[in-house]
C-alpha atoms as a PDB file:
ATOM      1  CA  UNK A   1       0.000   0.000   0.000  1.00  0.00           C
ATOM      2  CA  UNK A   2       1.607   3.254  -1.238  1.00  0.00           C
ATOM      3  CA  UNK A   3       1.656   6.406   1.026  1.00  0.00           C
ATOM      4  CA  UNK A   4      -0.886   8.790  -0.019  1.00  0.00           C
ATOM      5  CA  UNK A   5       0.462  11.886  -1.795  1.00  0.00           C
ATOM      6  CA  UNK A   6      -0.402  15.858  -1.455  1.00  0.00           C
ATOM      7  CA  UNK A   7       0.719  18.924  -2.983  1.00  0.00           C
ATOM      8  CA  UNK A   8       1.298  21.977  -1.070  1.00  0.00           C
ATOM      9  CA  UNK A   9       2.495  25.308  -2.461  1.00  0.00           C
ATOM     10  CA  UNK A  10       5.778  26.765  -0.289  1.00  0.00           C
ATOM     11  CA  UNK A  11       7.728  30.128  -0.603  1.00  0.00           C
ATOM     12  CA  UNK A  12      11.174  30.285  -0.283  1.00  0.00           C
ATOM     13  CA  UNK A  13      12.844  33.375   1.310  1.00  0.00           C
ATOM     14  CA  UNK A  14      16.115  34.452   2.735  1.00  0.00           C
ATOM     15  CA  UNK A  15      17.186  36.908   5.248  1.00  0.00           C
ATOM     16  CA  UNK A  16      21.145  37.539   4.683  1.00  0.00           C
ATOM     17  CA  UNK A  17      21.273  34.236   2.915  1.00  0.00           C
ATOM     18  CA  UNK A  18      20.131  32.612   6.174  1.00  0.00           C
ATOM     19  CA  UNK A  19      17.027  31.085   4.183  1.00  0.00           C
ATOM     20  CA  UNK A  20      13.705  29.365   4.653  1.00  0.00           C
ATOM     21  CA  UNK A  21      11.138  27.082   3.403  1.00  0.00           C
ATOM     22  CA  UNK A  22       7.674  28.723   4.834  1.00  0.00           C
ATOM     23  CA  UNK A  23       4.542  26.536   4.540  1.00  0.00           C
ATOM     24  CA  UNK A  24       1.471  28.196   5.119  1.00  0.00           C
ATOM     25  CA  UNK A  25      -1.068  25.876   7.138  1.00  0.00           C
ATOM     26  CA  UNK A  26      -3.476  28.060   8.631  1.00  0.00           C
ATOM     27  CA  UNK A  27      -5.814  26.232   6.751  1.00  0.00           C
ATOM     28  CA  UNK A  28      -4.934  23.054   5.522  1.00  0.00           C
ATOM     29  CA  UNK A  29      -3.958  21.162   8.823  1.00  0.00           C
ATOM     30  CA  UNK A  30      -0.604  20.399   7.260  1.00  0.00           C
ATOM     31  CA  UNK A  31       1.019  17.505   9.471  1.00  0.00           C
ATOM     32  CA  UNK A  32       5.185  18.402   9.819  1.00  0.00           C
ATOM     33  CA  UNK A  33       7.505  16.330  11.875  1.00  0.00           C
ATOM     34  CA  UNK A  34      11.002  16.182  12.438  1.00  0.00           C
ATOM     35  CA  UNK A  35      11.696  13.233   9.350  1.00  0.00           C
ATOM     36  CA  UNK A  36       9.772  15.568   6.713  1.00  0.00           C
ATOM     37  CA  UNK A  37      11.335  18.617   7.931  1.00  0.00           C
ATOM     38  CA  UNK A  38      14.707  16.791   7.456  1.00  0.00           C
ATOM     39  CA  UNK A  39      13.662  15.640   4.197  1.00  0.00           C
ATOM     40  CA  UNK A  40      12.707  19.120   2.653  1.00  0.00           C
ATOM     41  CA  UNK A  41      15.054  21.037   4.101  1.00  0.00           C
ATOM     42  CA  UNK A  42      18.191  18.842   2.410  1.00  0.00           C
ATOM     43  CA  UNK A  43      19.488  21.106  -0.230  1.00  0.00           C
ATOM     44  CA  UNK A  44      20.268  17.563  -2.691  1.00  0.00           C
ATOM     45  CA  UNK A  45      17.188  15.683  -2.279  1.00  0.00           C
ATOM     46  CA  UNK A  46      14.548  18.037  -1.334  1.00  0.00           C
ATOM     47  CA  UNK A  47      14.358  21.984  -1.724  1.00  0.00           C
ATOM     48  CA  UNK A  48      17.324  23.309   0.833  1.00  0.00           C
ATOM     49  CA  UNK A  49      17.339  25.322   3.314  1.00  0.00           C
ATOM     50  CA  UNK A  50      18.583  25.676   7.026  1.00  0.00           C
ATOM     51  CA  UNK A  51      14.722  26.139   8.698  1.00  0.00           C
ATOM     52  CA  UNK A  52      12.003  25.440   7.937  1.00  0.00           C
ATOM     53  CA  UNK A  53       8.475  27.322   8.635  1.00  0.00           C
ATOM     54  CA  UNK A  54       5.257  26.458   9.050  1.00  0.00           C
ATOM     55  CA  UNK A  55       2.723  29.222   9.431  1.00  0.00           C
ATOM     56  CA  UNK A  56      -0.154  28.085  11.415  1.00  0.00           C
ATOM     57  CA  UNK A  57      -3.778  29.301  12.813  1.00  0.00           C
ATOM     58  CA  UNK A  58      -3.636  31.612  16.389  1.00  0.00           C
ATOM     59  CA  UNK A  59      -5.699  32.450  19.000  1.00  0.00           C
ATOM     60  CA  UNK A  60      -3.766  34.737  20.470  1.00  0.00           C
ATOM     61  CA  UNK A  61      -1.643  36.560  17.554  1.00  0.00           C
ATOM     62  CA  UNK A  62      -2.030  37.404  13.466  1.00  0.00           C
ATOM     63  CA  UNK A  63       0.035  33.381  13.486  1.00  0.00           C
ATOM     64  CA  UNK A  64       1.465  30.618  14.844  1.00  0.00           C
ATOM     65  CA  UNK A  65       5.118  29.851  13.773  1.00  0.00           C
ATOM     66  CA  UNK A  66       6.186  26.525  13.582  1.00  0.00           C
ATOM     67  CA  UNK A  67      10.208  26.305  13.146  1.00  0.00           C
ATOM     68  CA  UNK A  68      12.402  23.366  12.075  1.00  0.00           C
ATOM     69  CA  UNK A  69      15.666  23.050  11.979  1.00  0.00           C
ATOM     70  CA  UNK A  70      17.545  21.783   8.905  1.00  0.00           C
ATOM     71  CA  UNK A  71      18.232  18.164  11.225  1.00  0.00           C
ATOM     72  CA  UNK A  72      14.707  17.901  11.806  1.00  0.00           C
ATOM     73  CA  UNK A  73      14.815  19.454  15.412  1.00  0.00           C
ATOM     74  CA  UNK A  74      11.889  21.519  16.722  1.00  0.00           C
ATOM     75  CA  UNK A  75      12.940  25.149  17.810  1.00  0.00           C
ATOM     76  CA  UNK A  76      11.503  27.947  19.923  1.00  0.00           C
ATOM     77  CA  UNK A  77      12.986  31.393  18.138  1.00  0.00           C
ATOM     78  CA  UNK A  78      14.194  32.287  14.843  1.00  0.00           C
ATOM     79  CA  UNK A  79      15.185  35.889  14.173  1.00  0.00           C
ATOM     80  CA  UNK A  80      15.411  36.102  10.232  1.00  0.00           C
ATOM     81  CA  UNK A  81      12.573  33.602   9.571  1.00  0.00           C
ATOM     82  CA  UNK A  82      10.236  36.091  11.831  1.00  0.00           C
ATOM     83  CA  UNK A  83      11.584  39.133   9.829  1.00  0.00           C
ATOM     84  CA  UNK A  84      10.506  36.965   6.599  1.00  0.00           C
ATOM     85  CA  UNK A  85       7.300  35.781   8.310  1.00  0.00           C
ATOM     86  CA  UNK A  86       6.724  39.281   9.308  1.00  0.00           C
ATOM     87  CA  UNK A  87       6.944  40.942   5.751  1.00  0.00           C
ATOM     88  CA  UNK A  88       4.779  38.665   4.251  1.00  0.00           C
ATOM     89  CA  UNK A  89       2.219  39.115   6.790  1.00  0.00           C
ATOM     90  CA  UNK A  90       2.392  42.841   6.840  1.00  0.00           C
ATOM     91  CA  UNK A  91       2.119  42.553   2.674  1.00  0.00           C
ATOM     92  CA  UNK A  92      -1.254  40.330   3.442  1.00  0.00           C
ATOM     93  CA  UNK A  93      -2.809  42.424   5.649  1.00  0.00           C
ATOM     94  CA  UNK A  94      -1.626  45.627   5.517  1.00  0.00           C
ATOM     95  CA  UNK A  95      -1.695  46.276   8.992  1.00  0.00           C
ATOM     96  CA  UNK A  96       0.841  48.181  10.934  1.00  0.00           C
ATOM     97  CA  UNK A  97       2.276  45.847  12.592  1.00  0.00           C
ATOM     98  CA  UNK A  98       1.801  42.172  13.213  1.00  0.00           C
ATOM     99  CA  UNK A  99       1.919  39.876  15.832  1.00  0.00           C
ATOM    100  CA  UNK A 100       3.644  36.239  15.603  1.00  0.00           C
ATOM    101  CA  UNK A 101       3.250  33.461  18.337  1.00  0.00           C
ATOM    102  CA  UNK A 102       5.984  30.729  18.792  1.00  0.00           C
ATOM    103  CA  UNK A 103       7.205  28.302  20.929  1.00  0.00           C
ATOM    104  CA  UNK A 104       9.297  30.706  22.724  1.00  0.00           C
ATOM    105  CA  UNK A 105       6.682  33.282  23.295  1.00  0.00           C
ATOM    106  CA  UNK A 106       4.928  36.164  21.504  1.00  0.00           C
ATOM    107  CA  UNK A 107       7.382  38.695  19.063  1.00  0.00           C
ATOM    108  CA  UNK A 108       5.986  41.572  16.363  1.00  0.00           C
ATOM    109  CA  UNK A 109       7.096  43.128  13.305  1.00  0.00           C
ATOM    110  CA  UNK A 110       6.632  46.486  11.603  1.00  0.00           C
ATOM    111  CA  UNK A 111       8.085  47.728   8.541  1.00  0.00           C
ATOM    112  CA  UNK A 112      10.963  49.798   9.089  1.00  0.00           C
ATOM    113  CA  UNK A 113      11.693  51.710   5.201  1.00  0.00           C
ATOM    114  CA  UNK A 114      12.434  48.350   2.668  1.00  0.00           C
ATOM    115  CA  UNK A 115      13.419  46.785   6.043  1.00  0.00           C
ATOM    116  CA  UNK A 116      11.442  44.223   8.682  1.00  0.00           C
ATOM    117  CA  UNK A 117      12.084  45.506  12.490  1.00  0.00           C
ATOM    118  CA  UNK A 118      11.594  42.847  15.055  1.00  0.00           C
ATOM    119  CA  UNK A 119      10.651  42.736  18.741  1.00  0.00           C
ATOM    120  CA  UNK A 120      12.514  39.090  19.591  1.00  0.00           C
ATOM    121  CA  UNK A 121      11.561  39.673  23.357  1.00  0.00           C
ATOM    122  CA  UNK A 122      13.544  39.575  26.250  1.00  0.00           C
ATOM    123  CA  UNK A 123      16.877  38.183  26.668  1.00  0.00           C
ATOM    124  CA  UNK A 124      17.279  35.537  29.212  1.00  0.00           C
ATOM    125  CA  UNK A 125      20.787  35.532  31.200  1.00  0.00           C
ATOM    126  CA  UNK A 126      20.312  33.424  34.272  1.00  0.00           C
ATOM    127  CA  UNK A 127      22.432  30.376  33.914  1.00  0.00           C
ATOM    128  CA  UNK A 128      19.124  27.704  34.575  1.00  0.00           C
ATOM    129  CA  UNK A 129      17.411  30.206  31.516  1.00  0.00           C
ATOM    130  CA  UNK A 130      20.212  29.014  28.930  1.00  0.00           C
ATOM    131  CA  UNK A 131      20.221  26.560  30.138  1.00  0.00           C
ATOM    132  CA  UNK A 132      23.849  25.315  31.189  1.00  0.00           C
ATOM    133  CA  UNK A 133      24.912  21.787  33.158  1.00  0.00           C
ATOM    134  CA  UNK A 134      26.210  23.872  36.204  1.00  0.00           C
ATOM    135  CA  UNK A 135      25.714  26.872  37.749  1.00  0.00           C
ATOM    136  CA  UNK A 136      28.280  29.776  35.935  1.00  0.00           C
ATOM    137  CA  UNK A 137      28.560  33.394  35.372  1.00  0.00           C
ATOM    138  CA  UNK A 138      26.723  34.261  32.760  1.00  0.00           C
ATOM    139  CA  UNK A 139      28.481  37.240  31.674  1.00  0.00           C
ATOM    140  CA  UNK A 140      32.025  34.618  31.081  1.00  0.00           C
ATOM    141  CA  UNK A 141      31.126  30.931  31.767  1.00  0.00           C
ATOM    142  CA  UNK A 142      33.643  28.910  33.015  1.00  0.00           C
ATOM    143  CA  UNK A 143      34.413  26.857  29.582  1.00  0.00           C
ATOM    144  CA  UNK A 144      36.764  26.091  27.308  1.00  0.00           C
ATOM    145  CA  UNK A 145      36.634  23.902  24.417  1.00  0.00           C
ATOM    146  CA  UNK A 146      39.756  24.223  22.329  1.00  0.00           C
ATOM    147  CA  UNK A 147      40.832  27.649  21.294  1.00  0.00           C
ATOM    148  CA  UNK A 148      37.298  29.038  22.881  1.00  0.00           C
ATOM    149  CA  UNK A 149      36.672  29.962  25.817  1.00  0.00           C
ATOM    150  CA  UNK A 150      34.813  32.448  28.342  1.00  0.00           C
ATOM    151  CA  UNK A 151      31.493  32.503  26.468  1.00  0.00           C
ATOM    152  CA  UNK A 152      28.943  35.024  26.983  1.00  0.00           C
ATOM    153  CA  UNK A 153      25.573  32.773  27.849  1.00  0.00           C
ATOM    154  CA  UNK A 154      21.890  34.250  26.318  1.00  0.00           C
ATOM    155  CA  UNK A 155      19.027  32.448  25.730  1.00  0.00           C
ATOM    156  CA  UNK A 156      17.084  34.356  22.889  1.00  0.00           C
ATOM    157  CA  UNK A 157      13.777  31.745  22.804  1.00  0.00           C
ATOM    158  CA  UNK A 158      16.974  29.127  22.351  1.00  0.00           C
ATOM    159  CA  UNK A 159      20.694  29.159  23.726  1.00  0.00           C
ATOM    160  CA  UNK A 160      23.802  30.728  22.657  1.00  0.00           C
ATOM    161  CA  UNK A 161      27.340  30.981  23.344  1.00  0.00           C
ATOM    162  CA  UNK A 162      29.390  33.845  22.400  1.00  0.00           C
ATOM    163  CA  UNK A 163      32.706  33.692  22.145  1.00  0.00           C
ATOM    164  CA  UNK A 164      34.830  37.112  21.819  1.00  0.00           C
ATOM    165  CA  UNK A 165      37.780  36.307  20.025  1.00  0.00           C
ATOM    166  CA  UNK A 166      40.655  38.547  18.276  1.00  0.00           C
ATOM    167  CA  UNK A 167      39.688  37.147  14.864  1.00  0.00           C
ATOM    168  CA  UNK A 168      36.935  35.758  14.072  1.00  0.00           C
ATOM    169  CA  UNK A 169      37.781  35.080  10.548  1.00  0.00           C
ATOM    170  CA  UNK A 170      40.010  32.667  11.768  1.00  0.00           C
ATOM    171  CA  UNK A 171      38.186  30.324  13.774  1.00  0.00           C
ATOM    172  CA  UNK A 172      37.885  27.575  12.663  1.00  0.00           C
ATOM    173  CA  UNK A 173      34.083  26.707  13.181  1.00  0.00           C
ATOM    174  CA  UNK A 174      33.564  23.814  11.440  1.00  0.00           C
ATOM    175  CA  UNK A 175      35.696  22.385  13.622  1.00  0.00           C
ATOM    176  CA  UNK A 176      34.965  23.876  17.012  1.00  0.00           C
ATOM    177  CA  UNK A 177      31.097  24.769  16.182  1.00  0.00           C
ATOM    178  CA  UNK A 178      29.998  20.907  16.675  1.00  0.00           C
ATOM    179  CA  UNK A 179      31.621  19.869  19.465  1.00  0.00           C
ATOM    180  CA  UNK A 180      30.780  23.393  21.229  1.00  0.00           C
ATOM    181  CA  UNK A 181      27.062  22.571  20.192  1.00  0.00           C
ATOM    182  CA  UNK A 182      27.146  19.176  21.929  1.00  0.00           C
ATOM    183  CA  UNK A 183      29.156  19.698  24.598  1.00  0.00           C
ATOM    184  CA  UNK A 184      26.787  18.463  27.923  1.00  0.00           C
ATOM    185  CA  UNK A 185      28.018  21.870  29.278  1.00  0.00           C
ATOM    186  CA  UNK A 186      24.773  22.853  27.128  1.00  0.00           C
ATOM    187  CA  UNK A 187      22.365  20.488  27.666  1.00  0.00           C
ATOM    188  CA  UNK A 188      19.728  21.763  24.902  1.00  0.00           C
ATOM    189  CA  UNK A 189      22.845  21.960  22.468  1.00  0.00           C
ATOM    190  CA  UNK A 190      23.657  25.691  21.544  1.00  0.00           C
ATOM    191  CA  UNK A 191      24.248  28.283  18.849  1.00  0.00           C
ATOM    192  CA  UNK A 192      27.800  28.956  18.443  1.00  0.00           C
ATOM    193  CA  UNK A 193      29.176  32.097  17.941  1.00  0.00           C
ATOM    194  CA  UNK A 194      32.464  33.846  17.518  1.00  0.00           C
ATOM    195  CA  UNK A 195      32.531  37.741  17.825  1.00  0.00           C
ATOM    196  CA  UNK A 196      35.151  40.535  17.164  1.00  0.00           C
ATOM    197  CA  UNK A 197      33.934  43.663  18.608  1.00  0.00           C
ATOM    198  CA  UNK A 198      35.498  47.084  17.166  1.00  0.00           C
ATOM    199  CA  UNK A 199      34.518  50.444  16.843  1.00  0.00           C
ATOM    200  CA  UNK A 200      30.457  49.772  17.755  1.00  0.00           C
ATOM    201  CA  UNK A 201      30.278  47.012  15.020  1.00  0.00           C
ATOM    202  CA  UNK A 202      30.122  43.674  15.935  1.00  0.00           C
ATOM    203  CA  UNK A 203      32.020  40.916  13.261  1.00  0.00           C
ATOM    204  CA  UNK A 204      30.378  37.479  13.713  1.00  0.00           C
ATOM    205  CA  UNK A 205      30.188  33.826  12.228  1.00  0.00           C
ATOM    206  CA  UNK A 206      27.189  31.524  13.473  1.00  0.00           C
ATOM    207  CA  UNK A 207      27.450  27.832  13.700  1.00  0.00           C
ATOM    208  CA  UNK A 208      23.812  27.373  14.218  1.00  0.00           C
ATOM    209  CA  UNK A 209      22.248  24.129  16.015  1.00  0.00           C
ATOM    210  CA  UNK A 210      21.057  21.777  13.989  1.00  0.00           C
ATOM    211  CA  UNK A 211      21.806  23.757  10.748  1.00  0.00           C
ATOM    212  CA  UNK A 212      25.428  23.956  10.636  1.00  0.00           C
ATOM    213  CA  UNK A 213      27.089  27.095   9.559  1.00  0.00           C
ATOM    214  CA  UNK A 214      24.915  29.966   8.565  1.00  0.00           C
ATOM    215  CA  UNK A 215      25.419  33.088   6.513  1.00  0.00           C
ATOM    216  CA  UNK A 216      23.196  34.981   9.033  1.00  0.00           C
ATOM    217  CA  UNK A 217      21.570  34.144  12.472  1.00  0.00           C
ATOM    218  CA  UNK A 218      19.410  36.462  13.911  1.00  0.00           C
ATOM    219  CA  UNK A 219      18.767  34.998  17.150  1.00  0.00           C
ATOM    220  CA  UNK A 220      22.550  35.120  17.657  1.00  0.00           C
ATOM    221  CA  UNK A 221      22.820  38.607  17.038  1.00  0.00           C
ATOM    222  CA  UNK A 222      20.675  39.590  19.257  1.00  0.00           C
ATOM    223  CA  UNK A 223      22.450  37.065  21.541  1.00  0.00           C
ATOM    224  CA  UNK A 224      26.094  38.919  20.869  1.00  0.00           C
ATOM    225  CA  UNK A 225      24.399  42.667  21.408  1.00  0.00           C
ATOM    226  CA  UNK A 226      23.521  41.949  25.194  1.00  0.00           C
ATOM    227  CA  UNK A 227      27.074  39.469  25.385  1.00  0.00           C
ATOM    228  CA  UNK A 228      28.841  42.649  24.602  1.00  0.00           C
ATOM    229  CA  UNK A 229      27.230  44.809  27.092  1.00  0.00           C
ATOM    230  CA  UNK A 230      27.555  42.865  29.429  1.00  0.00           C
ATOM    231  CA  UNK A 231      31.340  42.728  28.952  1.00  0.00           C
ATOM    232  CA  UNK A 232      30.679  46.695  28.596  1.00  0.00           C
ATOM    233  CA  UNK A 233      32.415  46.524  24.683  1.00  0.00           C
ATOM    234  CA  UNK A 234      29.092  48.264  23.802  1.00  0.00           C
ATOM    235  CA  UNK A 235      26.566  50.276  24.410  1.00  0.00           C
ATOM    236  CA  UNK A 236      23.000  48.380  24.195  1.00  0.00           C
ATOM    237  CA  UNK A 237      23.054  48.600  20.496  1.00  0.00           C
ATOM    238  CA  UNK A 238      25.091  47.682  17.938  1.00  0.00           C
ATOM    239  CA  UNK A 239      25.801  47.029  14.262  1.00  0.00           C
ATOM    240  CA  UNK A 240      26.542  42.904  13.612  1.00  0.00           C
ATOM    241  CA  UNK A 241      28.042  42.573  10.570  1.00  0.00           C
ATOM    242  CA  UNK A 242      27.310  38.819   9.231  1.00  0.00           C
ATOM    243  CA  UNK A 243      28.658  36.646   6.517  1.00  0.00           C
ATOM    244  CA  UNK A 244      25.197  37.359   4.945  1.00  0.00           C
ATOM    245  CA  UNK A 245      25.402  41.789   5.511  1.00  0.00           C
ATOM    246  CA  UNK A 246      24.551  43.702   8.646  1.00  0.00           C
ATOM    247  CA  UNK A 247      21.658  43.843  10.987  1.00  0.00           C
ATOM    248  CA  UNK A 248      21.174  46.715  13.406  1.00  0.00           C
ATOM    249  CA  UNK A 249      20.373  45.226  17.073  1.00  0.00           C
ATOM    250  CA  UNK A 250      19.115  47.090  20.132  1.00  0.00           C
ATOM    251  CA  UNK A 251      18.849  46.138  23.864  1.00  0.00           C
ATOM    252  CA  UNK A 252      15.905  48.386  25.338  1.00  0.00           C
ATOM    253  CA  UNK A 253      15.993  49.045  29.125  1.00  0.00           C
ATOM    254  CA  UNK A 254      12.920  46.662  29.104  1.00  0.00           C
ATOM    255  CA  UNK A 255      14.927  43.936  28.654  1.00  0.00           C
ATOM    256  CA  UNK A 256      13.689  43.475  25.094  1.00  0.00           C
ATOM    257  CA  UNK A 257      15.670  42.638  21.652  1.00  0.00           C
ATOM    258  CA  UNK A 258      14.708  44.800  18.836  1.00  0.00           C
ATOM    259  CA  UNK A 259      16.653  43.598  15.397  1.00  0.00           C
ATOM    260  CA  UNK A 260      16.039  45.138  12.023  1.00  0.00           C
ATOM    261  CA  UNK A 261      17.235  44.052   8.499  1.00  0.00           C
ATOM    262  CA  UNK A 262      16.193  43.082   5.256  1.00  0.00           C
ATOM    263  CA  UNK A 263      13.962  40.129   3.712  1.00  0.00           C
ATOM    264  CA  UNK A 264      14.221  38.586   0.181  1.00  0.00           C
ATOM    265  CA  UNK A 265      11.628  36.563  -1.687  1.00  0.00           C
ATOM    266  CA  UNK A 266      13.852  34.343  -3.745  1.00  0.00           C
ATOM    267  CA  UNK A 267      10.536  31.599  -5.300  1.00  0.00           C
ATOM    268  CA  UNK A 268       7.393  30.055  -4.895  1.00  0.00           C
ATOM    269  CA  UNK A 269       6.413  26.632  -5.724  1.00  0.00           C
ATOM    270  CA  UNK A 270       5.054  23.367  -4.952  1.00  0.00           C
ATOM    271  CA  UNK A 271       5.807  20.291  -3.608  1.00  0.00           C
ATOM    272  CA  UNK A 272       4.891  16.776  -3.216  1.00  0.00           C
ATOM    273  CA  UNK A 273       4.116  15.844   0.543  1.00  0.00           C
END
């Protein structure tokens, strides 16, 4: 007996190359799980791409945001994929602003010029929040894994470590981003990053969990903007400068993380589920 087959229409969309499969299943009940997810998402066999969204009916907000990592894990947060999420909801509705529910909690978006300005919520620096295996400050954990060390702990709806380093061109993070990922110092697995901080702007490469190394991560540079002022290297806001281009990031006195940057559409299509 042969599996039965649907088609289901997808967009594909990138912020700073960090790109996404989005699903829209506000209406069709669309079943994802973490072996289709896997399956779409691998750039020889299906259609590529390091998450993968599903928009789903809310209650509560304009959506419901499913995200999948490229491995098929489940996430909370997703930075770029809400600034894509957001500008194609804005575009639908024309509304001011819109309102997108995930796993990790309730963010917005408004249109900011050509760009997508995000409210990612606050940022979560207790060391149970990140979470780590043992209790650690925060601001500098105690760990060391190779030629990193010292890491600047956020959770930003998932956890990061942010290494400040003197070059971050020359880490090498295929190396050093898995087994930082799945080190049981982090026992949810975390995003990796490395950081150079100079003049205000930010330099940073993102070994994302469960998607490897990204062009962008939004998430993490939201993550690196309260790292660094914590360590007092800046001010609250700052410009991160990605593989993928620049975002502008902003720590309120709220305690929330407001990131703004650009979207692209790059094509719509269907495929066979």
């Amino acid at each position: 007996m042969t599996a039965k087959t649907s088609i289901h229409p997808f967009i594909k969309m990138h912020g700073l190359g960090n790109d996404f499969i989005i699903l829209d299943a506000r209406e069709s009940g669309l079943e994802m799980n973490a072996a289709r997810a896997s399956r779409l998402a691998n750039r020889q066999r299906g259609i590529g791409c390091d998450q993968l969204i599903v928009m789903r009916a809310s209650d509560s907000s304009d959506i419901f945001m499913e995200i999948w990592n490229a491995d098929g894990s489940r996430v909370g947060a997703c930075g770029n994929a809400t600034r894509c999420v957001g500008r194609l909801l804005l575009d639908e509705t024309g509304q001011a602003s819109v309102s997108i529910q995930t796993d990790a909690g309730d963010l917005s978006a408004v249109a900011v010029g050509s760009d997508i300005s995000v409210n990612m919520g606050a940022a979560k620096t207790g060391w149970q929040d990140i979470p780590l295996a043992r209790e650690s400050d925060t601001v500098a954990a105690d760990y060391t894994n190779g030629p990193l060390s010292a890491p600047g702990c956020v959770n930003m709806g998932n956890p990061h470590a942010v290494f400040f380093v003197d070059d971050t061109d020359a880490v090498d993070l295929n190396r050093w981003g898995p087994q930082v990922e799945n080190d049981p110092f982090f026992p949810e697995r975390a995003n990796v990053s490395v950081v150079t901080v100079e003049g205000g702007v930010i330099r940073q490469r993102v070994w994302e969990r469960g998607a490897g190394i990204t062009e962008a991560c939004g998430s993490a540079a939201c993550a690196s903007v309260v790292a660094a002022t914590r360590r007092g290297l800046v001010d609250r806001k700052a410009t991160v400068l990605l593989d993928g281009g620049e975002l502008q990031v902003a720590w309120l006195a709220d305690g929330s993380v407001h990131m703004t940057g650009p979207t692209a559409f790059v094509f719509a299509g269907e495929v066979a589920l």
